[in-house]
Protein backbone atom coordinates (compact mmCIF):
# COMPACT_ATOMS: atom_id res chain seq x y z
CA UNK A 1 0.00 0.00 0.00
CA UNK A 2 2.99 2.19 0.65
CA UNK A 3 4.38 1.54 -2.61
CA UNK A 4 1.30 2.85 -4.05
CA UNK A 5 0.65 6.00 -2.16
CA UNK A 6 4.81 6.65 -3.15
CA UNK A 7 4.08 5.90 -6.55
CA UNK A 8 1.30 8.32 -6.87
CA UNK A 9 2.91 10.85 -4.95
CA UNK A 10 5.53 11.15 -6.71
CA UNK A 11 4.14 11.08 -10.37
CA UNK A 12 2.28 14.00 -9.01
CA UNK A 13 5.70 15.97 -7.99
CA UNK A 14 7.13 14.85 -11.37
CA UNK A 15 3.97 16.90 -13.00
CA UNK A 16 4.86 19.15 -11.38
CA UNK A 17 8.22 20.17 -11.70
CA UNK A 18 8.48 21.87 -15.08
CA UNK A 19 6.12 24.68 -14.16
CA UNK A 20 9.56 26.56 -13.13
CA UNK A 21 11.55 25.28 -15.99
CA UNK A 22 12.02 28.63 -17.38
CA UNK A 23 11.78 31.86 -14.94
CA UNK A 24 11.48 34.20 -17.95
CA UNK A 25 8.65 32.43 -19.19
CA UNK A 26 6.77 32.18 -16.12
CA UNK A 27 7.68 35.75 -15.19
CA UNK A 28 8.50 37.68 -18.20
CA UNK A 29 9.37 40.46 -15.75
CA UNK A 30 12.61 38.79 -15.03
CA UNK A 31 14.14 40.36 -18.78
CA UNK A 32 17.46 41.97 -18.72
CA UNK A 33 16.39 45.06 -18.64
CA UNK A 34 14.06 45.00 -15.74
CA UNK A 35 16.37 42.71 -13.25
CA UNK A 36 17.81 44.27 -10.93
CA UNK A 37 18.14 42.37 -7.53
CA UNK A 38 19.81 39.86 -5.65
CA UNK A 39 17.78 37.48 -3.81
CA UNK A 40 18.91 34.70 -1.18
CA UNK A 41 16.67 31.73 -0.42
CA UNK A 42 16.67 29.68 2.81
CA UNK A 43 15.21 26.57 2.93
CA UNK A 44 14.39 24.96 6.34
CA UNK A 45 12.80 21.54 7.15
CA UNK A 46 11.99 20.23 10.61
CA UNK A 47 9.88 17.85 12.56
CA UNK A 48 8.90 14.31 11.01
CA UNK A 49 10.28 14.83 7.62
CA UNK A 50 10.81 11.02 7.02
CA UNK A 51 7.20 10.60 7.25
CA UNK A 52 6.59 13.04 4.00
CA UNK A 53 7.54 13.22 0.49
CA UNK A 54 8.28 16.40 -0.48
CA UNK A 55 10.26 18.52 -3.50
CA UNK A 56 11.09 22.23 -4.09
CA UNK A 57 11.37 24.23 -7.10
CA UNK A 58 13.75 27.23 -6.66
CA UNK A 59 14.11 27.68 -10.79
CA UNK A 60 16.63 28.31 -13.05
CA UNK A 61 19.92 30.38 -12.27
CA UNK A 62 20.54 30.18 -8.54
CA UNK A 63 23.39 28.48 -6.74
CA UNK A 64 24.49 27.15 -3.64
CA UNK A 65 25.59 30.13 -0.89
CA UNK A 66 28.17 28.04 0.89
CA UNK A 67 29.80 26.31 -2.28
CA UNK A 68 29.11 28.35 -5.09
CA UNK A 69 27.94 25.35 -7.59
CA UNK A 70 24.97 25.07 -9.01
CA UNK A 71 21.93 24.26 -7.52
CA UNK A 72 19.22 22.04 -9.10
CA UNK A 73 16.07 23.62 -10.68
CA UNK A 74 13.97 21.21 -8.87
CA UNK A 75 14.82 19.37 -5.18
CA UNK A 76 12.76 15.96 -4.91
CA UNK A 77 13.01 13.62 -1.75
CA UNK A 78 15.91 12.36 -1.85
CA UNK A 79 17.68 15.83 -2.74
CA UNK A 80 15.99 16.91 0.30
CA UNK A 81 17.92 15.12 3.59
CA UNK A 82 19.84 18.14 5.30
CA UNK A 83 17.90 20.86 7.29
CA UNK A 84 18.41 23.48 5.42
CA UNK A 85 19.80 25.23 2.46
CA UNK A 86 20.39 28.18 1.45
CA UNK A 87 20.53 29.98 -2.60
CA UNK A 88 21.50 33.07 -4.09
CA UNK A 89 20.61 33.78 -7.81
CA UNK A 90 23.62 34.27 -10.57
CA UNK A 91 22.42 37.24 -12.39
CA UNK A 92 20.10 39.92 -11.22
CA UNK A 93 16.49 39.50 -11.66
CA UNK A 94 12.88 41.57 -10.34
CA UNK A 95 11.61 38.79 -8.80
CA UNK A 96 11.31 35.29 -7.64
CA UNK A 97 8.96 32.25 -7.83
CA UNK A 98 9.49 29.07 -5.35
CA UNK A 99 7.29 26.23 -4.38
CA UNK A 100 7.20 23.66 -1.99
CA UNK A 101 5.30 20.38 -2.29
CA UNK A 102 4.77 18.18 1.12
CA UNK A 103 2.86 14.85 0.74
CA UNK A 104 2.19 12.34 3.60
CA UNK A 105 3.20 9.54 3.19
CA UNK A 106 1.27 6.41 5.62
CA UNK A 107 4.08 4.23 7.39
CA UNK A 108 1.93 3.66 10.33
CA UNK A 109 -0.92 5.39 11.75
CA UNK A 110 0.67 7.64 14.19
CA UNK A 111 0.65 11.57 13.86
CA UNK A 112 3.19 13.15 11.79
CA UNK A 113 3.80 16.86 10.86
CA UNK A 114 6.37 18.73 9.15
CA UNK A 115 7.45 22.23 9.34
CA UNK A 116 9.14 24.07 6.17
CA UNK A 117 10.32 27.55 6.74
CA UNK A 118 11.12 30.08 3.22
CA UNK A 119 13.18 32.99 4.45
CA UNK A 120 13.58 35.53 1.25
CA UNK A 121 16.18 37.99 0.92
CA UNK A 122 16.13 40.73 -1.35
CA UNK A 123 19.67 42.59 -2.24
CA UNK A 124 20.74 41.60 1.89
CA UNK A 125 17.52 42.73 3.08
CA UNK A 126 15.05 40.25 4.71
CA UNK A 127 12.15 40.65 3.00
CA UNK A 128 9.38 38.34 4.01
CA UNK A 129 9.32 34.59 6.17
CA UNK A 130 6.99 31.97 5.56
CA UNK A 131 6.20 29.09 7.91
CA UNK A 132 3.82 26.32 6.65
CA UNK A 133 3.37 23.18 8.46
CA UNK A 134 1.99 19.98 7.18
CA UNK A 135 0.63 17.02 9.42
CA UNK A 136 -0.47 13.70 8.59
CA UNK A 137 -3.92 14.66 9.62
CA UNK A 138 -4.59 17.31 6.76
CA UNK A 139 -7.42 16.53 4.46
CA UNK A 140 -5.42 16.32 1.48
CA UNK A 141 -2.37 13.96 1.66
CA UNK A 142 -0.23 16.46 -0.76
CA UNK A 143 -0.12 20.19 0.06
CA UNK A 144 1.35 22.70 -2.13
CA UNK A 145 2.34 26.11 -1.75
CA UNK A 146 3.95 28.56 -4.14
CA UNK A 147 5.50 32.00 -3.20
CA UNK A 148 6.08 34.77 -5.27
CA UNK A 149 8.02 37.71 -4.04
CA UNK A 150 6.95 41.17 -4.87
């Protein structure tokens, strides 16, 4: 039954994952000409994370803070096994489109929940925090939430 619920959790993330293929075309404010800013991305995951499948999509141009290499467009599961991470876009851009999928997935019937915090920066200035948590008791077992910065 596990197998199953995987299965169809993660063909769902997989349909999911080249909505941010391509930052210009989802946000054609992100030209040249209009891009101007910085932004850093912190990703933080706590609580009962081995009891959910989850992915983020961070898009195309940003790379790792600490090391300086690339970072994936897309983070699924098994991307996802540290605490947090943090990203900082190559080349300047006006804004910034993330997402964060969470699914439960049913090992045993006890309670599970997961926190996920997004802290955005925005040329070195925090600009906005966003705390979502997910539990095994939601009604739907896949929860996703996109953020757009301003």
């Amino acid at each position: 039954m596990k197998s199953i619920q995987f299965s169809t959790f993660l063909i769902f993330l997989l349909s999911t994952v080249f909505y941010a293929c391509n930052d210009d075309e989802i946000n054609p404010d992100n030209t040249e000409d209009n891009a101007t800013s910085i932004f850093k991305v912190e990703y933080e995951q706590s609580g009962d994370v081995d009891f959910f499948v989850k992915s983020l999509e961070i898009g195309e141009g940003f790379i790792y803070t600490d090391t300086q290499e690339e970072a994936p467009i897309t983070f699924l599961d098994d991307d996802l096994v540290l605490s947090s991470y943090s990203f900082i876009n190559e080349e300047p851009r006006k804004k910034i489109e993330l997402a964060v999928t969470a699914g439960w997935v049913p090992l045993d019937n006890d309670y599970a929940e997961m926190k996920v915090t997004l802290t955005i920066y925005k040329d070195d200035s925090l600009i906005d925090t966003k705390e979502y948590i997910t539990t095994s008791e939601d009604v739907s077992s896949v929860n996703r939430i996109k953020y757009t910065s301003e």
